[in-house]
Protein backbone atom coordinates (compact mmCIF):
# COMPACT_ATOMS: atom_id res chain seq x y z
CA UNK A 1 25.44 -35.69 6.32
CA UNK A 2 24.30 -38.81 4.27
CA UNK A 3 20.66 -39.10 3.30
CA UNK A 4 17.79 -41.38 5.31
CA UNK A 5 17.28 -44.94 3.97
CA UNK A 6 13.84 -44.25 3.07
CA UNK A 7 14.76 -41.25 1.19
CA UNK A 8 17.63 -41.87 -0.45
CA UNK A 9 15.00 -45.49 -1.90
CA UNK A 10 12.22 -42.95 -3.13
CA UNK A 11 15.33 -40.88 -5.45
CA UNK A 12 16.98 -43.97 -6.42
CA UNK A 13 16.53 -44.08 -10.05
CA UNK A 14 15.16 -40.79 -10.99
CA UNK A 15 16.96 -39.07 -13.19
CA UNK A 16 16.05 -35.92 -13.67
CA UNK A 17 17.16 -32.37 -12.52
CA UNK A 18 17.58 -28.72 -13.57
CA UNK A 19 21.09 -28.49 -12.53
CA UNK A 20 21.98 -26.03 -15.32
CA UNK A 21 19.58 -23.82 -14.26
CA UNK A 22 20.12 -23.56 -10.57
CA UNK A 23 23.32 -22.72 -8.34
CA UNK A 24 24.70 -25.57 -6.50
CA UNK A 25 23.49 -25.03 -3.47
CA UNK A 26 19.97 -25.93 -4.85
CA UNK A 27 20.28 -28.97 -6.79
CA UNK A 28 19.04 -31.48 -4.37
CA UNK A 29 15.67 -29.43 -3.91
CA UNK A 30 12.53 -29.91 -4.90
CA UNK A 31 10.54 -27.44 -7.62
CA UNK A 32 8.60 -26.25 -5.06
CA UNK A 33 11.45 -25.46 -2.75
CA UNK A 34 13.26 -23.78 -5.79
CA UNK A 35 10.08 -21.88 -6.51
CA UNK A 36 9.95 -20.47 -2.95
CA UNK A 37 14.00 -19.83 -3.26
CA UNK A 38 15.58 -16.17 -3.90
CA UNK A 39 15.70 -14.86 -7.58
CA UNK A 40 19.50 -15.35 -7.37
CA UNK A 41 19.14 -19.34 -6.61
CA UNK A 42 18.88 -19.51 -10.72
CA UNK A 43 22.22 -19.87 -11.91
CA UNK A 44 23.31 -16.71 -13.52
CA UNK A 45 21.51 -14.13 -11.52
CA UNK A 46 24.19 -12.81 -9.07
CA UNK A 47 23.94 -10.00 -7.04
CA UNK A 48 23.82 -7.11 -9.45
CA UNK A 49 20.67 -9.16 -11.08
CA UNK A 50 19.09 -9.42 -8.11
CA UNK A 51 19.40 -5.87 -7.44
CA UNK A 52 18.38 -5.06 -10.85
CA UNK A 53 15.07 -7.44 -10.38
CA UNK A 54 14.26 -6.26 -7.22
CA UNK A 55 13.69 -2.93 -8.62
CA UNK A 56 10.05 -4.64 -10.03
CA UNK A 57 9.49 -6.32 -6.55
CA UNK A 58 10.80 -9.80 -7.60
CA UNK A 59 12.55 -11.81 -5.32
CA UNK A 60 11.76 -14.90 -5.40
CA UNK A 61 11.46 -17.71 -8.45
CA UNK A 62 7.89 -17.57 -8.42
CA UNK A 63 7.93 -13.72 -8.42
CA UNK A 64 9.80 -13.95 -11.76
CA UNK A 65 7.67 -16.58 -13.08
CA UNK A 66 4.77 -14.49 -12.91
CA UNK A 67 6.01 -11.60 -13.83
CA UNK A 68 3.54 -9.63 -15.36
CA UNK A 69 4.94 -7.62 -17.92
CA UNK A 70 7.15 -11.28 -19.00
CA UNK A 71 4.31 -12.86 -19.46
CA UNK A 72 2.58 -10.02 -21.42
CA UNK A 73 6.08 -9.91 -23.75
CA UNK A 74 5.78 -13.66 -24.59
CA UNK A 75 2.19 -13.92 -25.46
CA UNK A 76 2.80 -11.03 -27.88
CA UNK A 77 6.04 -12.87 -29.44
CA UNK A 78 4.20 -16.80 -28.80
CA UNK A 79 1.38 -14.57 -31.42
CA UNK A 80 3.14 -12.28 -33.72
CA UNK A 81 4.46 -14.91 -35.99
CA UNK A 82 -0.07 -15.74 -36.51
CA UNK A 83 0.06 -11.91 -37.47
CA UNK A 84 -1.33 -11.80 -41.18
CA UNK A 85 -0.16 -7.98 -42.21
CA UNK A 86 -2.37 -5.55 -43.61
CA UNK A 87 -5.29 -8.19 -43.18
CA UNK A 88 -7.24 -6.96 -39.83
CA UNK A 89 -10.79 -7.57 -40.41
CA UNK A 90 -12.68 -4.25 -39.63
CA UNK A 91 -15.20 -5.90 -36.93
CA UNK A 92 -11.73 -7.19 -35.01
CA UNK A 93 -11.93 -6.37 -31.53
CA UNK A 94 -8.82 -7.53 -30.64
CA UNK A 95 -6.54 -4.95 -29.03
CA UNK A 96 -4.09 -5.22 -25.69
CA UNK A 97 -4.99 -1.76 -24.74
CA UNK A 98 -4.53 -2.50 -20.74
CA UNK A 99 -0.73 -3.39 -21.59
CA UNK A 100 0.56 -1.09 -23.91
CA UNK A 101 0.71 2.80 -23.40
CA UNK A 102 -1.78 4.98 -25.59
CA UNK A 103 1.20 5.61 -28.18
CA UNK A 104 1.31 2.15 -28.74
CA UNK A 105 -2.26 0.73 -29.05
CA UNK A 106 -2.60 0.84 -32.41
CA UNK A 107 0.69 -1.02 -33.34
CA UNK A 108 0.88 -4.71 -35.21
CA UNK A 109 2.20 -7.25 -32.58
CA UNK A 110 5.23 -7.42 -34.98
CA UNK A 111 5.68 -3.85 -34.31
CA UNK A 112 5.16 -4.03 -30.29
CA UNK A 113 8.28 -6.75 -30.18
CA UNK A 114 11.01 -4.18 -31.36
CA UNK A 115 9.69 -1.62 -28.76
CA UNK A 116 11.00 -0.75 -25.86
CA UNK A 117 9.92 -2.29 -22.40
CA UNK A 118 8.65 0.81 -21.44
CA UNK A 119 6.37 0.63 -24.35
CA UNK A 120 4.38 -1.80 -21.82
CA UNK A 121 1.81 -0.15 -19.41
CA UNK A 122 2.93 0.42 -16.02
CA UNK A 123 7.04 0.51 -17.13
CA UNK A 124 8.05 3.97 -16.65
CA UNK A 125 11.09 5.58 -19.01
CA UNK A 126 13.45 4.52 -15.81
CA UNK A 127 13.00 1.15 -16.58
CA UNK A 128 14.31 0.52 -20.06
CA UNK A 129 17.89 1.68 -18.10
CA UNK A 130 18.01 -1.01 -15.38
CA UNK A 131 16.09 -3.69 -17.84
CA UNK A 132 19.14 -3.04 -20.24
CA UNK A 133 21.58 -4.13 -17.87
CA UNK A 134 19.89 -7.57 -17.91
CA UNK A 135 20.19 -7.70 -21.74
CA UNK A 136 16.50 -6.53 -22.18
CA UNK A 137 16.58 -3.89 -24.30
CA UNK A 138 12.78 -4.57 -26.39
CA UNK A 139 9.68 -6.23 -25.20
CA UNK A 140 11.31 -9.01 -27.90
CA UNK A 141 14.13 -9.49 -25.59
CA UNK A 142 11.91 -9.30 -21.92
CA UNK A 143 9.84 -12.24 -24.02
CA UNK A 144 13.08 -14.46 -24.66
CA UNK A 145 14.92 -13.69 -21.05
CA UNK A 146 15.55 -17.10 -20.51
CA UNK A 147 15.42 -16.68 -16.32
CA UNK A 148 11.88 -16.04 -16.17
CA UNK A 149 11.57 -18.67 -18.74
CA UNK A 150 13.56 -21.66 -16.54
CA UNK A 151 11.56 -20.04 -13.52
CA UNK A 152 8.17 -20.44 -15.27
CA UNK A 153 8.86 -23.88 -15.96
CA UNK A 154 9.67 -24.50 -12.20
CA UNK A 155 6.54 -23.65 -11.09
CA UNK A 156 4.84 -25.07 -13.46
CA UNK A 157 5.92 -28.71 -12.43
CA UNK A 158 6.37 -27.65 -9.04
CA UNK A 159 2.50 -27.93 -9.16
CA UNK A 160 2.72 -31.52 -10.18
CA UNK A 161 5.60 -32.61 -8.15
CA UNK A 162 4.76 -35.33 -5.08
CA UNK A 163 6.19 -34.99 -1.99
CA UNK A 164 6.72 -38.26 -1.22
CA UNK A 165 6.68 -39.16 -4.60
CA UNK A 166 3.19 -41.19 -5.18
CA UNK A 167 1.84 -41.03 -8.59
CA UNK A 168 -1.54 -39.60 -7.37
């Protein structure tokens, strides 16, 4: 099936594309279509991933992208490098009790990244089995799992992709 005229004169010239990071199938799509897609549309997530990631209720690419407990893992990592040790002022408030279990609260964001996921609140022992067959085996490693970071950035310019490709 060959492509409208009109279309086909709207593409002509772009030259951009995420085919690395999708399967075939959806390289001619838009973001927002890839957004909307099944987890397994990003190239490299087959079906035992998708099984695995369905386990946490994530099906789609936008379901990844705002993963929670991802986007909990990389603000810690995007901060612990800012970390000064031993040099907490004692009127700090700063804590990230609502994300980590009790055990963990009192732990240096350095600390935190060689944790298990489960270390996270709301991941239950169970997890850190079926996370590990994705290669995330620390809240370092859910931080750097590159899916949820190619799916991020698909949303992210979905939102400032033009259907019919204006500039407004």
């Amino acid at each position: 099936m060959t492509e409208p005229a009109e279309k086909k004169a709207r593409t002509e010239g772009y030259a951009l594309n995420v085919n690395a990071a999708v399967d075939k199938e959806w390289e001619a799509k838009s973001f927002r279509e890839i957004a909307a897609a099944p987890v397994e549309a990003m190239q490299g997530i087959g079906p035992k991933g998708k099984e695995q990631l369905e386990k946490f209720k994530i099906t789609t690419v936008r379901d990844l992208a705002d993963w929670k407990y991802f986007k909990i893992a990389q603000s810690i990592a995007i901060l612990a490098p800012k970390e000064t040790a031993g040099e907490r002022h004692a009127e700090t408030q700063l804590n990230i009790n609502k994300a980590m279990d009790k055990a963990h609260e009192t732990k240096s964001l350095t600390e935190i990244l060689a944790l298990p996921p489960s270390a996270l609140q709301g991941l239950a022992d169970w997890t850190d089995a079926v996370l590990g067959e994705l290669g995330i085996t620390s809240i370092s490693k859910l931080a750097e799992y590159k899916y949820a970071h190619w799916a991020q950035s698909i949303c992210t310019l979905a939102d400032y992709e033009a259907a019919d490709f204006s500039h407004k």
